[in-house]
C-alpha atoms as a PDB file:
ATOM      1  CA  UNK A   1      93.475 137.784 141.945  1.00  0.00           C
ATOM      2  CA  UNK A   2      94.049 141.681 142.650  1.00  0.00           C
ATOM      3  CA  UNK A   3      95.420 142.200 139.620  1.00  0.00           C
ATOM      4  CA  UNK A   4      92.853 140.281 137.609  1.00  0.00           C
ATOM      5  CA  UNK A   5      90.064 141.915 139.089  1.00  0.00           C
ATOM      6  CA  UNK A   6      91.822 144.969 138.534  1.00  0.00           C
ATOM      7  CA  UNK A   7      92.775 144.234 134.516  1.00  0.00           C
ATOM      8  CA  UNK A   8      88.632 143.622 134.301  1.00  0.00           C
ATOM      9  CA  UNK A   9      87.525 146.615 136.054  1.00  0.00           C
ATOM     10  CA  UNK A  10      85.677 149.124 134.153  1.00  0.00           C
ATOM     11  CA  UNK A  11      86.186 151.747 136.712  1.00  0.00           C
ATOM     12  CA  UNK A  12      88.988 153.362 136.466  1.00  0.00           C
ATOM     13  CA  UNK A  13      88.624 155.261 140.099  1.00  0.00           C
ATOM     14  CA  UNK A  14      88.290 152.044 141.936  1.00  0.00           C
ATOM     15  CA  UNK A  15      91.339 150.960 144.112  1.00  0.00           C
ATOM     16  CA  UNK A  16      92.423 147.095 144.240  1.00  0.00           C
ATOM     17  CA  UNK A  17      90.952 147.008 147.974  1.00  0.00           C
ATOM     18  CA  UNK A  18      87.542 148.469 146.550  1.00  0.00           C
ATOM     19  CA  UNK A  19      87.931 145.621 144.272  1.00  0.00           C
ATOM     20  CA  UNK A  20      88.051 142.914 146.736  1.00  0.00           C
ATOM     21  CA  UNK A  21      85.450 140.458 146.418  1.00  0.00           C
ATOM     22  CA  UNK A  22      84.194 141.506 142.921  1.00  0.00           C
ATOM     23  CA  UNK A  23      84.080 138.972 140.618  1.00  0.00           C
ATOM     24  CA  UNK A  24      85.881 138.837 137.333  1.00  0.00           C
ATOM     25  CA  UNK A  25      85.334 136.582 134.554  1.00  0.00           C
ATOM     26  CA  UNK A  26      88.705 134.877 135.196  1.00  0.00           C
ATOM     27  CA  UNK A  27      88.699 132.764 138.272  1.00  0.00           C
ATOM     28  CA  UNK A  28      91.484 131.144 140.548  1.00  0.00           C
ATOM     29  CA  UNK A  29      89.253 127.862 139.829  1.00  0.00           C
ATOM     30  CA  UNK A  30      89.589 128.552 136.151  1.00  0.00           C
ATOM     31  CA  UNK A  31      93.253 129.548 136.652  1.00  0.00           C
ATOM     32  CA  UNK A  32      94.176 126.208 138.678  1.00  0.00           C
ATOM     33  CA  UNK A  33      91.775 124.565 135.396  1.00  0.00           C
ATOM     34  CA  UNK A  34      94.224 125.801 132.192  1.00  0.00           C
ATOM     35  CA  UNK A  35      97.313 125.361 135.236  1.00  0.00           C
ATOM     36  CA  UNK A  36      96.210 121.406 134.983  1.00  0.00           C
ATOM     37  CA  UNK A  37      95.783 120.922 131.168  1.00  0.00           C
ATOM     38  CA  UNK A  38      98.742 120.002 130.429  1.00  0.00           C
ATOM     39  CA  UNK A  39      98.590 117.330 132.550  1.00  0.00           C
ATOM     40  CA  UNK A  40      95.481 115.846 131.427  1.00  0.00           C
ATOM     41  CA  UNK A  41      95.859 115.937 128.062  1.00  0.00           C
ATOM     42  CA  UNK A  42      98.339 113.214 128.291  1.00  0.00           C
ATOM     43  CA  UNK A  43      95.678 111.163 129.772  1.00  0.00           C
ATOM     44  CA  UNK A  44      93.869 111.469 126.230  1.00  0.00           C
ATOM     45  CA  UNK A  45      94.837 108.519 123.808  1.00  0.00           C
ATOM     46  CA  UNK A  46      92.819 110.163 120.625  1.00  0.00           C
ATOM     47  CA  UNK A  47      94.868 112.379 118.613  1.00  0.00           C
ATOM     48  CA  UNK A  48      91.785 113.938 117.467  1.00  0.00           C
ATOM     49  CA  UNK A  49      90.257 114.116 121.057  1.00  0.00           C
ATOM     50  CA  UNK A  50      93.512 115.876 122.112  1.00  0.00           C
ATOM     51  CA  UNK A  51      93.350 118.299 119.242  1.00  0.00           C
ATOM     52  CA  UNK A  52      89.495 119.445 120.120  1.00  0.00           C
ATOM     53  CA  UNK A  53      90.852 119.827 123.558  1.00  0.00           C
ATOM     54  CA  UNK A  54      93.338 122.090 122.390  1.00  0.00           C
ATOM     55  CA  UNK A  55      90.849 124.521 120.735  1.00  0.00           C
ATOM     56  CA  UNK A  56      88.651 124.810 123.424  1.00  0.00           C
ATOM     57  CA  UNK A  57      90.899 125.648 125.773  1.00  0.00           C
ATOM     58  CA  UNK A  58      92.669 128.156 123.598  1.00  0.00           C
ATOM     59  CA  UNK A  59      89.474 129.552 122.552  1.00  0.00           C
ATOM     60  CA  UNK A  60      89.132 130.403 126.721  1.00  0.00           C
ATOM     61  CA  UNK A  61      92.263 131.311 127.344  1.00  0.00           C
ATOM     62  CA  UNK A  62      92.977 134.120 124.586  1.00  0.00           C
ATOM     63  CA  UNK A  63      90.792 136.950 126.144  1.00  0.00           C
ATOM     64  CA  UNK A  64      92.981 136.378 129.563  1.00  0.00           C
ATOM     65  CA  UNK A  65      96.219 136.260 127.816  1.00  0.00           C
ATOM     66  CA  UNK A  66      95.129 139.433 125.619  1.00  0.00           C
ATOM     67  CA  UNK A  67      94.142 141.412 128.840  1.00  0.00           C
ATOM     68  CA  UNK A  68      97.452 140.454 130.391  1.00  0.00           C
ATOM     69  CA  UNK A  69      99.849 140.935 127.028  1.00  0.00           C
ATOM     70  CA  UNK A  70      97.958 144.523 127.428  1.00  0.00           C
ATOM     71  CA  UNK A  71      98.825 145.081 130.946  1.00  0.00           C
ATOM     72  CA  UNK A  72     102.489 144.090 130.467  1.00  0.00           C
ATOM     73  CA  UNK A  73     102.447 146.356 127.731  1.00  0.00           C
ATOM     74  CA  UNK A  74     101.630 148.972 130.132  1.00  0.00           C
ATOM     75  CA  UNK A  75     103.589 148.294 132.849  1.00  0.00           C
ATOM     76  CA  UNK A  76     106.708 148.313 130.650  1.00  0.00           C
ATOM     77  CA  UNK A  77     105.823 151.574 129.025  1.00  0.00           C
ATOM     78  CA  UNK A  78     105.747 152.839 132.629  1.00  0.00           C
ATOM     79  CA  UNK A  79     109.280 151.715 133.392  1.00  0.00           C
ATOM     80  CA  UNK A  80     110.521 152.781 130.282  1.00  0.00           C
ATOM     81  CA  UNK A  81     109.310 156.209 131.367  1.00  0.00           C
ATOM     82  CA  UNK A  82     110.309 156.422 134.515  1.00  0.00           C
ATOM     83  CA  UNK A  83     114.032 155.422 132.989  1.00  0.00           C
ATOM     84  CA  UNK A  84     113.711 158.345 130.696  1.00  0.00           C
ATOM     85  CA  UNK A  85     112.457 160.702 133.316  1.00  0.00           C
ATOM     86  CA  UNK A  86     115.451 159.750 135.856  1.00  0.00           C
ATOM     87  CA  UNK A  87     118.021 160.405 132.991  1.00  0.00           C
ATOM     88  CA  UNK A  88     116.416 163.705 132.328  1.00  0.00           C
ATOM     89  CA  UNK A  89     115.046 162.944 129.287  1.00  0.00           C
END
């Protein structure tokens, strides 16, 4: 939850343990929520039902999964530079 809070931070000076107990918009309830979705949508016996399902909970997911795509972005960039500086490039 470190991370996340960190990834939603608008302050760029604050440390992850100045960050603990912020809140973020992303929870670990909401977390252990999409973590069980699989799960229950095999409870669901209307395709259509299943379907609706599907769109809400990709319609709350996608700003997560942007923030982290972003931040892996990052974090490989980083590497990749630290690669180049090592080899002297």
């Amino acid at each position: 939850m470190d991370v996340v809070r960190l990834r939603y931070s608008t302050d760029w000076r604050k440390t992850m343990p100045d960050l603990r107990g912020s809140k973020a918009p992303v929870t670990l309830a909401r977390i252990r929520r999409w973590d069980r979705w699989p799960s229950q949508i095999l409870e669901i016996d209307d395709p259509v039902e299943v379907f609706r399902s599907l769109a809400e909970f990709e319609a709350e997911f996608e700003p997560f999964e942007h923030k982290v795509t972003e931040l892996a972005v990052a974090i490989d960039g980083q590497i990749q530079h630290q690669i180049d500086v090592a080899r002297g490039k």
